[in-house]
Protein backbone atom coordinates (compact mmCIF):
# COMPACT_ATOMS: atom_id res chain seq x y z
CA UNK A 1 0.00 0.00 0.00
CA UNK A 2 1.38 3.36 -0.89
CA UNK A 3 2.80 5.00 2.23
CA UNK A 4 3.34 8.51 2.43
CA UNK A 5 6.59 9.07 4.12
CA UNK A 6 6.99 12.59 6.24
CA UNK A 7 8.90 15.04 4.55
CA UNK A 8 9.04 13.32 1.21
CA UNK A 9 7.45 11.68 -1.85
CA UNK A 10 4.72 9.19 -0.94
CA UNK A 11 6.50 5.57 -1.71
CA UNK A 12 4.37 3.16 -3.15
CA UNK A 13 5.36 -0.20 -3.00
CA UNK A 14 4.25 -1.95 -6.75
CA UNK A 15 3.83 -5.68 -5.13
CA UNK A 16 0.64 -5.05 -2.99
CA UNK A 17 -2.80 -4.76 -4.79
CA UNK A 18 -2.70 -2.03 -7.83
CA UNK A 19 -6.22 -1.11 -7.79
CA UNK A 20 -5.02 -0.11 -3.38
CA UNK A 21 -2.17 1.45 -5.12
CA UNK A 22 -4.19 3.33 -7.67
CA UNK A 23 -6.69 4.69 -4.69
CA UNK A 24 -3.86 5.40 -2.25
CA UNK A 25 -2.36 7.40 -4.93
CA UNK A 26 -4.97 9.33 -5.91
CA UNK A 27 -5.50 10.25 -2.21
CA UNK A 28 -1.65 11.18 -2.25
CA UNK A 29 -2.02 12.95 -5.24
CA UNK A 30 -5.56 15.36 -4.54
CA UNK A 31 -3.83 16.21 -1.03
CA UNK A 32 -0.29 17.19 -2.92
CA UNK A 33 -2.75 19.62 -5.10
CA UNK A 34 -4.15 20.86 -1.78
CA UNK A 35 -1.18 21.52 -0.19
CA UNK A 36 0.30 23.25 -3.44
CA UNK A 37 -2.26 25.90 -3.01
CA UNK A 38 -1.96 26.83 0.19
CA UNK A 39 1.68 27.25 -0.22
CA UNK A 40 0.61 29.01 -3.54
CA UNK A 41 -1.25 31.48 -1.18
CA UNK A 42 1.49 31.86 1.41
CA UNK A 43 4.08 32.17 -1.16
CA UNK A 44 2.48 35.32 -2.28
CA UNK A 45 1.63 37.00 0.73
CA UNK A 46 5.56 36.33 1.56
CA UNK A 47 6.45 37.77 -1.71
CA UNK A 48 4.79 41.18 -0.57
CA UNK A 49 6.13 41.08 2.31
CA UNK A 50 9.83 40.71 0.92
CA UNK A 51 9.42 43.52 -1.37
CA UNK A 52 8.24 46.04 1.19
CA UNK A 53 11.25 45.24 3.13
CA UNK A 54 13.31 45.38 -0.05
CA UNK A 55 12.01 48.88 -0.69
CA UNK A 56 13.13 49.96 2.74
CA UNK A 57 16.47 48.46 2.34
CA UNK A 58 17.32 50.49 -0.49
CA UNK A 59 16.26 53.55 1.30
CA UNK A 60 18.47 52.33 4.12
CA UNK A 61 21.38 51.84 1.68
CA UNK A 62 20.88 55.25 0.70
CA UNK A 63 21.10 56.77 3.70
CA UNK A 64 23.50 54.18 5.34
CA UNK A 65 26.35 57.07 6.32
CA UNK A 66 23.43 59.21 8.23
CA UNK A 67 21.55 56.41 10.55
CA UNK A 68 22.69 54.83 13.30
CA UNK A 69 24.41 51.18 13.25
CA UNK A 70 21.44 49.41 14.45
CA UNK A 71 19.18 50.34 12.15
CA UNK A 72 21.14 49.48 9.39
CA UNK A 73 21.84 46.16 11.10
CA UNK A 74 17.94 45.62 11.67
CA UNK A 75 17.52 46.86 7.75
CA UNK A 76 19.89 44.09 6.61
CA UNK A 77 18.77 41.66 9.31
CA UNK A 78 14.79 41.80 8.16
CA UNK A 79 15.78 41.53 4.14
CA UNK A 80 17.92 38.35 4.68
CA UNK A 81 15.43 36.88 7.06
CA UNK A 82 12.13 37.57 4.28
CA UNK A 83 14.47 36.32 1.71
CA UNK A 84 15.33 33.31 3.38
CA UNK A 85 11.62 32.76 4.37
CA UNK A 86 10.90 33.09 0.86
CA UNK A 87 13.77 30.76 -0.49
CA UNK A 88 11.98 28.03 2.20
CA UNK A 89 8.44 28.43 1.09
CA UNK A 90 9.95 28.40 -2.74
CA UNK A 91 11.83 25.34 -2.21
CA UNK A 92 8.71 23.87 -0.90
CA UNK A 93 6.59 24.65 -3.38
CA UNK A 94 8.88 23.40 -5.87
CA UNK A 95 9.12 20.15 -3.75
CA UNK A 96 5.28 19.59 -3.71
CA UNK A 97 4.95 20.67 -7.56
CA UNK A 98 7.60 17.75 -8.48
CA UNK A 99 5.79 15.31 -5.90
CA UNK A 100 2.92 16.11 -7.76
CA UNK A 101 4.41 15.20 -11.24
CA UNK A 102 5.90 11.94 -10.15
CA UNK A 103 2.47 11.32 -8.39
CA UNK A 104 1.09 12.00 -11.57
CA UNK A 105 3.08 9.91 -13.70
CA UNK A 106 2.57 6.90 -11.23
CA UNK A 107 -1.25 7.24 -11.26
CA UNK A 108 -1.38 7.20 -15.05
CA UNK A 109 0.80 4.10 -14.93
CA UNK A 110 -1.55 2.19 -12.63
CA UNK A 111 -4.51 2.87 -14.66
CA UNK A 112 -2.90 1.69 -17.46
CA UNK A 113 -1.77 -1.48 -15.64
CA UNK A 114 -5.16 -1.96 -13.89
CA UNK A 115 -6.82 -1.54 -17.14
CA UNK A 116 -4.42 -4.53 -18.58
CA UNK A 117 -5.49 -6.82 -16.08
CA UNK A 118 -2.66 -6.70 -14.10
CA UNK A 119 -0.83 -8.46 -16.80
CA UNK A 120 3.15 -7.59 -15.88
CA UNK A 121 4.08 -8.17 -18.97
CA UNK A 122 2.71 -5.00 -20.26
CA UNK A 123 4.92 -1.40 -21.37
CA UNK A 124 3.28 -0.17 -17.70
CA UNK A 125 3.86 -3.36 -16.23
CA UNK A 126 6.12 -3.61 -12.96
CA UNK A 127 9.36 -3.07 -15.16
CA UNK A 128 7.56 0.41 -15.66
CA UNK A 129 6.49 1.32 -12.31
CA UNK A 130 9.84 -0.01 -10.67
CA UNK A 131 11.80 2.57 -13.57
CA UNK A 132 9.80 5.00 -12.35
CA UNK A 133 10.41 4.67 -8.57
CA UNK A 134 14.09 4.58 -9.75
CA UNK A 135 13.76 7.87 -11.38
CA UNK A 136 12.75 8.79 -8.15
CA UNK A 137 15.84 7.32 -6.21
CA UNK A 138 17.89 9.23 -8.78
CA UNK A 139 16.07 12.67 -8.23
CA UNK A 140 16.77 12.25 -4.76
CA UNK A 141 20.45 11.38 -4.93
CA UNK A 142 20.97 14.35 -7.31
CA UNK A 143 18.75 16.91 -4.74
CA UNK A 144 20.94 15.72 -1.88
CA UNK A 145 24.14 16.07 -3.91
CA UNK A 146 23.73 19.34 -5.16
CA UNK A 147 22.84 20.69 -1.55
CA UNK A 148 25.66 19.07 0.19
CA UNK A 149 27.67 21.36 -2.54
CA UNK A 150 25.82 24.16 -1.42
CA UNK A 151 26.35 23.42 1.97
CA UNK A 152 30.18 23.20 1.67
CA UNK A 153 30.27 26.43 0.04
CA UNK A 154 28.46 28.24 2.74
CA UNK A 155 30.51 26.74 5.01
CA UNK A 156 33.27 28.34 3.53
CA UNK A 157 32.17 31.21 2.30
CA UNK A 158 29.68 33.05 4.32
CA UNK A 159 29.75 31.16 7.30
CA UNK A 160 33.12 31.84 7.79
CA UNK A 161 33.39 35.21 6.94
CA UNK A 162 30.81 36.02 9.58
CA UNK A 163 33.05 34.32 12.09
CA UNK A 164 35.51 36.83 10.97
CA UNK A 165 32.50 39.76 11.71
CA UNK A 166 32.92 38.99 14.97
CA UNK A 167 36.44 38.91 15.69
CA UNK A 168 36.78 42.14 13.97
CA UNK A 169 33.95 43.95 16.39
CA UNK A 170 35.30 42.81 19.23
CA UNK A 171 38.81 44.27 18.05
CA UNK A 172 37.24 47.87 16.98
CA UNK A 173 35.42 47.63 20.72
CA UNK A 174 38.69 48.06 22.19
CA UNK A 175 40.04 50.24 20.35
CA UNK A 176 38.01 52.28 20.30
CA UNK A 177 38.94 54.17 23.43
CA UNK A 178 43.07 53.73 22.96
CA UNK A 179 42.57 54.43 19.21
CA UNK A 180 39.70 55.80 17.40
CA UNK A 181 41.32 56.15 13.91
CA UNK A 182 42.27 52.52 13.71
CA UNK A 183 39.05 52.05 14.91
CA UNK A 184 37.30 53.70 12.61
CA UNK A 185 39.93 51.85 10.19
CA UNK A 186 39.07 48.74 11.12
CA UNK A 187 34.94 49.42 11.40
CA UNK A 188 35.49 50.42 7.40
CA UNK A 189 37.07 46.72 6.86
CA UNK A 190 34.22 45.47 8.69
CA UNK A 191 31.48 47.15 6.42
CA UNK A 192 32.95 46.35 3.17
CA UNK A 193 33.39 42.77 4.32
CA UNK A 194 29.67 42.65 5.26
CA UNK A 195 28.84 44.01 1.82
CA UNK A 196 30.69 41.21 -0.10
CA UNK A 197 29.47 38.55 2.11
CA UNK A 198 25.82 39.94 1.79
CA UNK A 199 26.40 39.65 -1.98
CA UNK A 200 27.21 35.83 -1.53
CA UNK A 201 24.17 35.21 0.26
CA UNK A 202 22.22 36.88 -2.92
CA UNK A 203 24.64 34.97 -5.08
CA UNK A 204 24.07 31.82 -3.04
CA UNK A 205 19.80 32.35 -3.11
CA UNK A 206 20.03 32.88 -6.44
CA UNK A 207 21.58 29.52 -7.39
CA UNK A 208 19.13 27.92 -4.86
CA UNK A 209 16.36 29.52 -6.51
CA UNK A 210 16.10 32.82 -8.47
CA UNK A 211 13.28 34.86 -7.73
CA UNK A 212 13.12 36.33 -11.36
CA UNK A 213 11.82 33.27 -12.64
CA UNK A 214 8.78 33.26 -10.98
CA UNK A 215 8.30 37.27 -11.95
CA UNK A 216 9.71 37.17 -15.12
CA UNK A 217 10.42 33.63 -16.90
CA UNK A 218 12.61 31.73 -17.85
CA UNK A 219 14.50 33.46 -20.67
CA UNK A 220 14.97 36.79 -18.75
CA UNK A 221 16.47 34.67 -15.60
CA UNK A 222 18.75 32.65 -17.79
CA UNK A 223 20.42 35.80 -19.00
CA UNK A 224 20.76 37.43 -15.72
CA UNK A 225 22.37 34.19 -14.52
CA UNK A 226 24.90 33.53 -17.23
CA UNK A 227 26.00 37.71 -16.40
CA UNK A 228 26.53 36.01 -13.03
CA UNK A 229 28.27 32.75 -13.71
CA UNK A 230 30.39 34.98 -16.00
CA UNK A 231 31.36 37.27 -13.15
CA UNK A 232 31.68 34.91 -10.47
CA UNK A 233 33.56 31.99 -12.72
CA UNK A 234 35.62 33.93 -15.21
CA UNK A 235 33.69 31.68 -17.66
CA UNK A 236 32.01 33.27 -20.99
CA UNK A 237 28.67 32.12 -21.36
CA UNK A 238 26.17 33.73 -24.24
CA UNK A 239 22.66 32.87 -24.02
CA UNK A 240 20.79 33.24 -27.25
CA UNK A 241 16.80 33.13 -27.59
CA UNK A 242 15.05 32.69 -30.63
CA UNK A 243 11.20 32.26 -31.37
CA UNK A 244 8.19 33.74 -29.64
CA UNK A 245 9.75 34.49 -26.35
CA UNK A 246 7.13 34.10 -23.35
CA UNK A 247 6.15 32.25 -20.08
CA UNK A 248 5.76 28.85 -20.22
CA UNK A 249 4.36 26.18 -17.41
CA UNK A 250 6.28 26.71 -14.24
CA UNK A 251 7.70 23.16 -13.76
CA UNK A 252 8.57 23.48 -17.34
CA UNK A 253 10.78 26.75 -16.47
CA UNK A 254 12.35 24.91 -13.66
CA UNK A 255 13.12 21.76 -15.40
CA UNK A 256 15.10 24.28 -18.40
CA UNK A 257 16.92 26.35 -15.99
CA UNK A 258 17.99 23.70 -13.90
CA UNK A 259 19.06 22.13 -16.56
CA UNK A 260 20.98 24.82 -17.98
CA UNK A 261 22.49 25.64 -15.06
CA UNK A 262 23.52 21.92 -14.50
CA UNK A 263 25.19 21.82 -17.97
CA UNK A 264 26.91 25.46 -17.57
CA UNK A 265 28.49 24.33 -14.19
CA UNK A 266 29.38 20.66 -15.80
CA UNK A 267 31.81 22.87 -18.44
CA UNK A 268 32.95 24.96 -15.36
CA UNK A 269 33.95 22.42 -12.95
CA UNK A 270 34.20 19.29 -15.31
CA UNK A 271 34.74 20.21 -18.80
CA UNK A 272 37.68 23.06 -17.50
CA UNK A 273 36.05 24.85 -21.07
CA UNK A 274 36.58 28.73 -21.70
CA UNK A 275 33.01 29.18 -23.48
CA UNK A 276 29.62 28.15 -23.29
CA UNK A 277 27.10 28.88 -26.01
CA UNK A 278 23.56 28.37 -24.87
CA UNK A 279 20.81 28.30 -27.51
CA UNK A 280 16.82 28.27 -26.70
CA UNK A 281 14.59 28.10 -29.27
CA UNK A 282 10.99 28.40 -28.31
CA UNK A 283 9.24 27.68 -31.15
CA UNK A 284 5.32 27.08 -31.51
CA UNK A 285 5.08 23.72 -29.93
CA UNK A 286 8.65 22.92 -29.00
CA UNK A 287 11.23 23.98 -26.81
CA UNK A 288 14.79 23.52 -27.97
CA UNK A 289 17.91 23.67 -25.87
CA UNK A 290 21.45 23.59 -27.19
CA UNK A 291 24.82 23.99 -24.61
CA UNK A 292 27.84 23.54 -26.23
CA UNK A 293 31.02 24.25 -24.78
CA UNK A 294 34.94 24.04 -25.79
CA UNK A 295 35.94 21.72 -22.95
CA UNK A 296 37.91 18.74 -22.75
CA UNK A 297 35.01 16.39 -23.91
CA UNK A 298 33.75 13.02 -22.51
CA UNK A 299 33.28 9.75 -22.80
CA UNK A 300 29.56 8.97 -23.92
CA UNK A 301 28.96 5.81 -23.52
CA UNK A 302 29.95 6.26 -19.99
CA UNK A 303 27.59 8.88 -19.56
CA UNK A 304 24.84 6.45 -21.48
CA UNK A 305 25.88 4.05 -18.54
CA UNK A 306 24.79 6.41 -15.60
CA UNK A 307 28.64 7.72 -15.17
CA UNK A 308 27.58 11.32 -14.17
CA UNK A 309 23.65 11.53 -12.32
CA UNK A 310 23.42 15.38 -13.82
CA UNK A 311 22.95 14.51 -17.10
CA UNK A 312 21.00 10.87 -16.88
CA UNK A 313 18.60 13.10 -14.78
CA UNK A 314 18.15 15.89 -17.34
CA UNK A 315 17.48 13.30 -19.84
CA UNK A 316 14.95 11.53 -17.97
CA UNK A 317 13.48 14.47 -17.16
CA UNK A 318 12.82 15.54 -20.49
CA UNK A 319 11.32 11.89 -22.01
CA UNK A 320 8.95 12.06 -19.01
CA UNK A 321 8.19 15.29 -20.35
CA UNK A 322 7.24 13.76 -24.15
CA UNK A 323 10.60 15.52 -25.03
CA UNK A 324 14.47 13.36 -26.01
CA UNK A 325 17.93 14.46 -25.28
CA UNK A 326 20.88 13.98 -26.84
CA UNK A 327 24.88 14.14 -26.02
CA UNK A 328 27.26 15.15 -28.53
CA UNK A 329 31.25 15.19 -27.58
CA UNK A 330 34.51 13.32 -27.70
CA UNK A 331 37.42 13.98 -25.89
CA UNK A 332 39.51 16.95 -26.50
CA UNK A 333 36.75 18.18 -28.50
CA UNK A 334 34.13 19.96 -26.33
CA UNK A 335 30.39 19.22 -25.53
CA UNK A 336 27.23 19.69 -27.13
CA UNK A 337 24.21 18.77 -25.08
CA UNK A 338 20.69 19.09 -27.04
CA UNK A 339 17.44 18.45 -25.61
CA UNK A 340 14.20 19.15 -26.03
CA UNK A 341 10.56 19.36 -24.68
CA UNK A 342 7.17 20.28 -25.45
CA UNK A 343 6.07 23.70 -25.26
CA UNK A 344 2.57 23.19 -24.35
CA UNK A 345 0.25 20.78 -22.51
C-alpha cells in the first residue's frame, strides 16, 4: 500500500494490490494539489512582504552614512530573514509541484496497468512502475548532492566570513577608546566585508532559486544568470533566444533552468572549457535547448551508462516530459548537449 513518508514523496510499493495502489495514490495525489495551493497562497503573501522590506532596504542603503548602526543592522537583518523565508516556502513549493508530477506519472501508470489486467508483462507493467520509482531514487540522490555542494560552500564562504565579523567587532570595541582612527579603520574593513558577504548570500539564493523566474520567466532569468556565472567563474557564457519568447508552465521553467544551469556548471567544474554557447529556441510547440562548450570532452557511452547523475537526470526528465535528449562530444573536442521538450500541454 502506498505510504506517504513525512517530509518526502509518498513511496508506493508496486507488489501489494494495484487497484489499493491506484486509490492510495490518488488520495496522495488530490492532497499534494491541496497543499500546493496553500503554499501558492502563502508564497504570495511572503512575496509582498519581501518587497516592502526590499524597498526599505534600499532607502536604508541610501542613507546608510546618516543612521545609526542598528538600524542598518535591523535593515539588513529583516531583508535576509524575508528572503530566506521566501527561499523556504519556494523550495517547498517546488518540492510539492515535483511530488505532484511523479504522483502524476505513477497514477497514469496504474490505470494503465489496472486496465491490462494486471498483466506484468505489459509497457506499464512492474518493469515500468519499478523505472519509475528509480527515477525517483535518482532525483533524490541528485537533490541531496547538489545541496551538500551548497552546503560546503556556505561553510566556507559566508559562514566563515561572519566568524571573521565577529572577531573584527570585538577588536574595533577596544580600540576604540586607545585608538579611534584605527578604529574607525578597522569598522570600514568590517562594512565592506559585510557588503561582499551579503552579496554571496544573494549569489548563493540565487543559485538555490532565483526569484526572477517566478516574476519574469525563464529566458529573462537565464540571462541574468549567465552575467553572473560569467562574473563569479571567469567563464564566458552567451545565451541566445530565438522564437516567440514568453512564459511557459512553471515546472517546465524549472526543469530548463535547472538544466541549464547543470550543464553550464558541468563545463565549469568538469569540462575546465573557456566558453559556453547556450541556444533556446521556443518555437510554436517545442522547446529547444542547445549547450555547447569548448571543454575537454567526454566519454559517452559512460555517460549512457549512468557515469555522471546530472545529465542521466536531465534526460529523464525531459522523455517524461514527451521531449528526447541527446549528447554530442569526444574527448579533446568539447560538448554539445541538445534536448528538447514540449512547449505546451
Amino acid at each position: 500500500m502506498a505510504k506517504k513518508e513525512s517530509g518526502g514523496l509518498a513511496s508506493p510499493k508496486v507488489e501489494g494490490d494495484p487497484q489499493i495502489e491506484l486509490e492510495e495514490t490518488t488520495r496522495a495525489l488530490r492532497e499534494v494539489t491541496l497543499m500546493i495551493e496553500q503554499s501558492q497562497g502563502e508564497l504570495s503573501k511572503l512575496s509582498q512582504r519581501n518587497a516592502a522590506i526590499t524597498g526599505h532596504l534600499q532607502q536604508v542603503q541610501g542613507q546608510i552614512s546618516k543612521l545609526p548602526s542598528e538600524e542598518v543592522r535591523m535593515a539588513y537583518d529583516s531583508a535576509l530573514d524575508a528572503q530566506q523565508r521566501l527561499l523556504v516556502m519556494r523550495g517547498q513549493l517546488e518540492k510539492l509541484q515535483n511530488d505532484k508530477t511523479h504522483l502524476g506519472k505513477y497514477k497514469d501508470a496504474l490505470e494503465r496497468f489496472t486496465s491490462n489486467g494486471g498483466n506484468k508483462s505489459a509497457d506499464t507493467g512492474a518493469g515500468g512502475v519499478s523505472g519509475m520509482m528509480a527515477n525517483v531514487e535518482m532525483l533524490v540522490n541528485a537533490q541531496e548532492a547538489e545541496r551538500q555542494r551548497l552546503s560546503r560552500q556556505m561553510h566556507d564562504g559566508p559562514a566563515q566570513a561572519l566568524s571573521n565579523f565577529v572577531l573584527q567587532t570585538e577588536i574595533a570595541m577596544r580600540l576604540l577608546d586607545i585608538d579611534p582612527a584605527q578604529a574607525r579603520e578597522e569598522l570600514g574593513s568590517l562594512k565592506s566585508s559585510a557588503m561582499g558577504t551579503f552579496q554571496k548570500v544573494r549569489n548563493f539564493i540565487f543559485e538555490l532559486r532565483p526569484m526572477m523566474l517566478d516574476d519574469l520567466g525563464l529566458a529573462p532569468t537565464l540571462r541574468k544568470y549567465a552575467d553572473a556565472f560569467k562574473e563569479q567563474a571567469g567563464l564566458e557564457v552567451s545565451v541566445t533566444v530565438t522564437g516567440a519568447e514568453r512564459r511557459l508552465e512553471p515546472y517546465v521553467e524549472v526543469m530548463i533552468f535547472r538544466a541549464i544551469q547543470e550543464l553550464i556548471g558541468n563545463a565549469a567544474r568538469h569540462s575546465q572549457a573557456a566558453t559556453v554557447k547556450v541556444q533556446v529556441d521556443m518555437a510554436e510547440n517545442l522547446l529547444r535547448v542547445n549547450v555547447d562548450d569548448n571543454g575537454k570532452g567526454l566519454d559517452v557511452e559512460a555517460v549512457q551508462q549512468g557515469g555522471s547523475l546530472g545529465l542521466k537526470l536531465i534526460k529523464e526528465r525531459a522523455e517524461m516530459l514527451g521531449g528526447s535528449f541527446e549528447i554530442d562530444s569526444a574527448l579533446g573536442k568539447g560538448t554539445r548537449v541538445t534536448f528538447s521538450v514540449p512547449a505546451k500541454h
